[in-house]
N, C-alpha and C. Protein backbone atom coordinates (compact mmCIF):
# COMPACT_ATOMS: atom_id res chain seq x y z
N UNK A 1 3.27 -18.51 -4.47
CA UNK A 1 1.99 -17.95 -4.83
C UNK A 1 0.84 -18.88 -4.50
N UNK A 2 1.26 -20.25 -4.54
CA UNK A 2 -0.11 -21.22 -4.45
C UNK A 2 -0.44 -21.07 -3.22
N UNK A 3 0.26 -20.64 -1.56
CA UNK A 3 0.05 -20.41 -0.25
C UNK A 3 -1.17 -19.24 -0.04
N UNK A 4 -1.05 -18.56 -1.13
CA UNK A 4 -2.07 -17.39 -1.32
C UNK A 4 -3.07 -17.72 -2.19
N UNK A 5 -2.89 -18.11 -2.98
CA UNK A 5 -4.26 -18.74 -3.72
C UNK A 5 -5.14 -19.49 -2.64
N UNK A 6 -4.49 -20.69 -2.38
CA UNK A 6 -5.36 -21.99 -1.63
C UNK A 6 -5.89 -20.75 -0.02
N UNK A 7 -5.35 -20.06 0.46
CA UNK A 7 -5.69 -19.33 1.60
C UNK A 7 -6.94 -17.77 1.12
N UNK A 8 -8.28 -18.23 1.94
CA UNK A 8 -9.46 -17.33 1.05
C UNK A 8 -8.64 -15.83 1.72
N UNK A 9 -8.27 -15.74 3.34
CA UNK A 9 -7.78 -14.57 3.81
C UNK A 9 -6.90 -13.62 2.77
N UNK A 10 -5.88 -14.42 2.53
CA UNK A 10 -4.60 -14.16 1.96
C UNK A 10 -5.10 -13.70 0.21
N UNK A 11 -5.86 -14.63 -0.27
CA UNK A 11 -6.25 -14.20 -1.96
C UNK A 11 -7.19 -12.63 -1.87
N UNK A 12 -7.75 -12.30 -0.94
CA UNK A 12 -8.62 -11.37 -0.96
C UNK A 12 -7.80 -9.81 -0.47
N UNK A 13 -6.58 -10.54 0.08
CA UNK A 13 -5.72 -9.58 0.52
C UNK A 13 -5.18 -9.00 -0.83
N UNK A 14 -4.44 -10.14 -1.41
CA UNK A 14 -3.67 -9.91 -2.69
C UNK A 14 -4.43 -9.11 -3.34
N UNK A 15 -5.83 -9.61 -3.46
CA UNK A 15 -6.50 -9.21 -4.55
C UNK A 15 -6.88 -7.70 -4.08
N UNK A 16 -6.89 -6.99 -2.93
CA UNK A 16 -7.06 -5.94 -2.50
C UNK A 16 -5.91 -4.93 -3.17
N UNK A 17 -4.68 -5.80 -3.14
CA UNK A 17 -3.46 -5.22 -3.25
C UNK A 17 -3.18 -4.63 -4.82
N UNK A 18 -3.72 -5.97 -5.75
CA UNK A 18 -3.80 -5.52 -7.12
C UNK A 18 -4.60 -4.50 -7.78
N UNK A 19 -5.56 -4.42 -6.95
CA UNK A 19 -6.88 -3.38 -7.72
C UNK A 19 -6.01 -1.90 -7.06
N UNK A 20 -5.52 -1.99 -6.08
CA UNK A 20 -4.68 -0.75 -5.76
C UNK A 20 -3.99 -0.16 -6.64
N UNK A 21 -2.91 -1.38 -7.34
CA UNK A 21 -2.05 -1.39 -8.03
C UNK A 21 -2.31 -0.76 -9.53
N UNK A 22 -3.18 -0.96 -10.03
CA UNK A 22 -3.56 -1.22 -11.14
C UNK A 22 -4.37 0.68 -11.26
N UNK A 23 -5.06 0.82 -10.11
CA UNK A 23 -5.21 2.29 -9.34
C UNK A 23 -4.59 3.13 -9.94
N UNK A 24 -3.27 2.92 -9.07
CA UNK A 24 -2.35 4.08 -8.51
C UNK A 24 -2.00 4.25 -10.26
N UNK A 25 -1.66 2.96 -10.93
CA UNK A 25 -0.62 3.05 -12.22
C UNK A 25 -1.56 3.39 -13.21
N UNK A 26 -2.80 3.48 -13.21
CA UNK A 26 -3.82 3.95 -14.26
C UNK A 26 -3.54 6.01 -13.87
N UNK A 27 -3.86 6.02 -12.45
CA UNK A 27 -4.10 7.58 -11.91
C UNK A 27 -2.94 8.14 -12.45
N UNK A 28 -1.76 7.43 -12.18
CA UNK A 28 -0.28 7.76 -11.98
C UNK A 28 0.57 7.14 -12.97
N UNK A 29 0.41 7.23 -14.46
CA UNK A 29 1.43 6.39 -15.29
C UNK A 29 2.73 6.50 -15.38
N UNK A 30 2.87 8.07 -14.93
CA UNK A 30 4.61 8.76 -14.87
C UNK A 30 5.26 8.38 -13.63
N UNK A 31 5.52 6.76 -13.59
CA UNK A 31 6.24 7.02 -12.13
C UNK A 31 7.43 6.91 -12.57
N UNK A 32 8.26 7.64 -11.23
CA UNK A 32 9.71 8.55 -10.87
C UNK A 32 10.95 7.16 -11.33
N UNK A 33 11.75 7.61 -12.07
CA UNK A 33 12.61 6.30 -12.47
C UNK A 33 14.02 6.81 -11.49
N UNK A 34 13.67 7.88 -10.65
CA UNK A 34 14.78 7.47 -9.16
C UNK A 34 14.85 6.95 -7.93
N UNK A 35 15.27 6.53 -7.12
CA UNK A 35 14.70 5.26 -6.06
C UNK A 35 14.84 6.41 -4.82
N UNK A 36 15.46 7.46 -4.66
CA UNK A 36 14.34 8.46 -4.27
C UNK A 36 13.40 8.93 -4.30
N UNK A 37 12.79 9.44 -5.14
CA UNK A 37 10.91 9.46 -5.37
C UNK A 37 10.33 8.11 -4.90
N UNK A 38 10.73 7.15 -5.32
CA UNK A 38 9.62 6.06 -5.38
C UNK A 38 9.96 6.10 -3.95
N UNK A 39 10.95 5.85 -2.81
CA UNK A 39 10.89 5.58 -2.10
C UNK A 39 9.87 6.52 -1.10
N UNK A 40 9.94 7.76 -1.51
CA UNK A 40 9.25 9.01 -0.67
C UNK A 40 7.62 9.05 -0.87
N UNK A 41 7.28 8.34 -2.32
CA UNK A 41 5.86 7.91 -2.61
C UNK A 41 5.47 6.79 -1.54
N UNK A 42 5.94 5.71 -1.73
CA UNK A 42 6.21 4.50 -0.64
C UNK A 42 6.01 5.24 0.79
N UNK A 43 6.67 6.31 1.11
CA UNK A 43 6.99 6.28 2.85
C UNK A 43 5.78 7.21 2.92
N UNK A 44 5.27 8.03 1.79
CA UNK A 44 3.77 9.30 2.39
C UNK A 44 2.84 7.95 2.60
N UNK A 45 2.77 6.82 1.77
CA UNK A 45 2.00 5.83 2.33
C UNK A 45 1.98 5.58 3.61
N UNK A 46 2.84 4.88 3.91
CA UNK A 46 3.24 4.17 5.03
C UNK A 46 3.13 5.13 6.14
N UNK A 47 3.34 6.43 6.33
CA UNK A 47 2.93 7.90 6.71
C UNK A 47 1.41 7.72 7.27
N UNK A 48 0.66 7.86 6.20
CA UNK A 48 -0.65 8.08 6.27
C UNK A 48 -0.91 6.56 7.21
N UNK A 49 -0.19 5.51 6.92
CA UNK A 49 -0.82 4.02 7.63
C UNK A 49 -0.38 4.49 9.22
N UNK A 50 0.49 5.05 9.79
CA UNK A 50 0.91 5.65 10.67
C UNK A 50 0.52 6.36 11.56
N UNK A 51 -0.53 7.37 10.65
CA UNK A 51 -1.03 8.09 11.50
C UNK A 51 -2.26 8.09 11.65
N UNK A 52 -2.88 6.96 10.84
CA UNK A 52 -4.21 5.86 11.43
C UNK A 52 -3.77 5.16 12.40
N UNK A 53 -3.07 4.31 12.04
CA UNK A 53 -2.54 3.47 13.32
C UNK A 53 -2.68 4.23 14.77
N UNK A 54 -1.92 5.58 14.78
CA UNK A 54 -1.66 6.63 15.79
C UNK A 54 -3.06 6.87 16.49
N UNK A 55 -4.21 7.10 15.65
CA UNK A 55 -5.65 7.72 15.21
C UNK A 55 -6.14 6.35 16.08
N UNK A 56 -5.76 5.66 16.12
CA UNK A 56 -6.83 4.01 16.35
C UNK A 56 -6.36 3.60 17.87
N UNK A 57 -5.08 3.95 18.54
CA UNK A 57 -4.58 4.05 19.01
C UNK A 57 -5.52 4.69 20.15
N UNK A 58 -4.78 6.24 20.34
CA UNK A 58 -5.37 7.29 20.63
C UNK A 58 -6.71 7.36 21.46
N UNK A 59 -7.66 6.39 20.31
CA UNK A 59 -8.50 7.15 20.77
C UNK A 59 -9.64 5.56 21.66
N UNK A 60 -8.61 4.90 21.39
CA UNK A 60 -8.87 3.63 22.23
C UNK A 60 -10.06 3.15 21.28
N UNK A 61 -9.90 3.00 19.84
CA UNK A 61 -10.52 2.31 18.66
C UNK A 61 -12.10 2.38 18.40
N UNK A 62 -12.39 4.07 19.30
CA UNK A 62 -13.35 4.76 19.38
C UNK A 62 -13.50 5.90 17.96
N UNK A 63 -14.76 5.89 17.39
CA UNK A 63 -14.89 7.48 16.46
C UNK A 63 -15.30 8.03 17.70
N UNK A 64 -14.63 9.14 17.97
CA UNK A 64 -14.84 10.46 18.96
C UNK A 64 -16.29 11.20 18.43
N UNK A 65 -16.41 11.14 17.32
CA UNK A 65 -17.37 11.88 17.00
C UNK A 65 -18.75 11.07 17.02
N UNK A 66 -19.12 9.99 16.96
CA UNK A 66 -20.02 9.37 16.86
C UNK A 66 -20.30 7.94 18.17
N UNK A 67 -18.96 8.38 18.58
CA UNK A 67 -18.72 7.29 20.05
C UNK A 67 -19.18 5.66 19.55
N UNK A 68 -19.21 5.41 18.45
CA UNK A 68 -19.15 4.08 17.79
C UNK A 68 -17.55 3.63 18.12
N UNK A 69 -17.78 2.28 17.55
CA UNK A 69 -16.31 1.45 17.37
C UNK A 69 -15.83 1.80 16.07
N UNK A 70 -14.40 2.42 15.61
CA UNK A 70 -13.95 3.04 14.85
C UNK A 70 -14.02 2.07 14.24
N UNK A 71 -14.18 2.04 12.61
CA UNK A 71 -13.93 1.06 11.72
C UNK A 71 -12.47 0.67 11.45
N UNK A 72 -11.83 -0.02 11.30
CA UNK A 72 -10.50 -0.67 10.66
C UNK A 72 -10.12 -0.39 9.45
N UNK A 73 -11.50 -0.62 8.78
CA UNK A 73 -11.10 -0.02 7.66
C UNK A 73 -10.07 1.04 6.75
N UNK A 74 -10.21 2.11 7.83
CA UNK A 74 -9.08 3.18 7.06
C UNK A 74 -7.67 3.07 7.09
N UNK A 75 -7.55 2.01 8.20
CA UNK A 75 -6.08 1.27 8.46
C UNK A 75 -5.50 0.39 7.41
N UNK A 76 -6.95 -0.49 7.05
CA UNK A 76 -6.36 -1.53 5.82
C UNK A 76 -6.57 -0.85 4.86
N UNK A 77 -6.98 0.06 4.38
CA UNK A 77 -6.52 0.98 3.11
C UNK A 77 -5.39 1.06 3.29
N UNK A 78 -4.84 1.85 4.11
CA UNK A 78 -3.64 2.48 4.11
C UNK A 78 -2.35 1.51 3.74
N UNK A 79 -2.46 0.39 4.61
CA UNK A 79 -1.83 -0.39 4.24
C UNK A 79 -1.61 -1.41 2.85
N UNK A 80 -2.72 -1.12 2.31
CA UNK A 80 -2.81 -1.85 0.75
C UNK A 80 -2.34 -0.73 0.16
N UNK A 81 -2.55 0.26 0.80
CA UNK A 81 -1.41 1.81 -0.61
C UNK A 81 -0.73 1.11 -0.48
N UNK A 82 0.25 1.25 1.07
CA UNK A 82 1.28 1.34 0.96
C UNK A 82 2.00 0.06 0.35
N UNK A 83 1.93 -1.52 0.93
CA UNK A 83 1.66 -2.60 -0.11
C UNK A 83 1.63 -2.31 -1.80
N UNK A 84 1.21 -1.72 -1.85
CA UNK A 84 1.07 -1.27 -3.77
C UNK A 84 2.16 -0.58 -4.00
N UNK A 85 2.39 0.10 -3.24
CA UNK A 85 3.59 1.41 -4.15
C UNK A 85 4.81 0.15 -3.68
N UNK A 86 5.09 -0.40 -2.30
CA UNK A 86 6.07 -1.18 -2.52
C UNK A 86 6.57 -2.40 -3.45
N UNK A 87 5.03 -3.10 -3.87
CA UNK A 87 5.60 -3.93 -5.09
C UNK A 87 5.40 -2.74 -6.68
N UNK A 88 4.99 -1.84 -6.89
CA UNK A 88 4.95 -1.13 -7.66
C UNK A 88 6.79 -0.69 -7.58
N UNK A 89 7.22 -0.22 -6.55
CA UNK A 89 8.78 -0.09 -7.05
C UNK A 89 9.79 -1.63 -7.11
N UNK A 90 9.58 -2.39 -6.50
CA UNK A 90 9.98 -3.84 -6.45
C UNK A 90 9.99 -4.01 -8.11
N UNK A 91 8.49 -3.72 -8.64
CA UNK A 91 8.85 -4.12 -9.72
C UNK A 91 9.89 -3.18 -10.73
N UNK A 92 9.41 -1.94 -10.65
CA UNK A 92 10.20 -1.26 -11.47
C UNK A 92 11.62 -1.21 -11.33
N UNK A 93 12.65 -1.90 -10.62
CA UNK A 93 13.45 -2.31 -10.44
C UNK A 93 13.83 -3.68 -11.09
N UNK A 94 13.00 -4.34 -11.04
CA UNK A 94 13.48 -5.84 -11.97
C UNK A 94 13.22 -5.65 -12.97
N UNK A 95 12.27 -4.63 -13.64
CA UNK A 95 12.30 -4.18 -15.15
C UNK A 95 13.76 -3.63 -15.32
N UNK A 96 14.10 -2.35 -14.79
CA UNK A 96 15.76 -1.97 -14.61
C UNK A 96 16.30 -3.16 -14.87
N UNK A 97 16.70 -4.00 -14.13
CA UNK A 97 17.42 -5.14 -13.51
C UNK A 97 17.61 -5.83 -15.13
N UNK A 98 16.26 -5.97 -15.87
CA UNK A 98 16.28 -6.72 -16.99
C UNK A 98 16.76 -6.11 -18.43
N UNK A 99 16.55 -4.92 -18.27
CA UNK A 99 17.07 -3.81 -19.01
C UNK A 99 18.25 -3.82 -19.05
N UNK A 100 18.74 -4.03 -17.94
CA UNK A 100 20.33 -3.06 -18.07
C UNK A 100 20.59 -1.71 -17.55
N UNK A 101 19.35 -1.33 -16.56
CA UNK A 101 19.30 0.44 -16.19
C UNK A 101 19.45 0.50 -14.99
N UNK A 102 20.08 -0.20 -14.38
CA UNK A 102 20.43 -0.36 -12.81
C UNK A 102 20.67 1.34 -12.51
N UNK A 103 20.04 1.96 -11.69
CA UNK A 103 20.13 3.42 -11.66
C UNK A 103 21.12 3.29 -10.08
């Protein structure tokens, strides 16, 4: 953890990652206690990072509509979902793990 602290890139990342986190689990308190769901929550992320990626790609990192330089932005969203829902099930697994509810 201290590699991410002492690094300003890396803390602002994290810290992107937590306010996600904290997001999704305020919006979303009922999450799925089968590692199917979580995983299918996880992959519509990673989905959507996908088909920005695809989008950025495409269009040679052009908005078509405004013939500007596409922002990045909607890419690093996507990827801090998806980042979130994966330590969001990471964790709910070592809660299991500590429990005794290995599903």
């Amino acid at each position: 953890m201290s590699a991410i602290i002492n690094d300003p890139i890396l803390a602002k990342v994290w810290h992107d990652i937590e306010v996600e986190l904290e997001r999704a689990t305020y919006l979303h308190p009922n999450y799925p206690t089968d590692h199917l769901r979580r995983t299918l929550i996880m992959l519509e992320e990673a989905g959507e990072e996908a088909k920005e990626t695809l989008e950025v790609t495409r269009t040679g990192g052009i908005n078509l509509q405004t013939n500007q330089p596409r922002s990045l932005r909607l890419l690093q969203d996507e990827l801090v979902q998806t980042a979130a829902m994966c330590i969001r099930q990471l964790s709910a697994m070592e809660q299991e793990n500590r429990d005794g509810n290995q599903r």
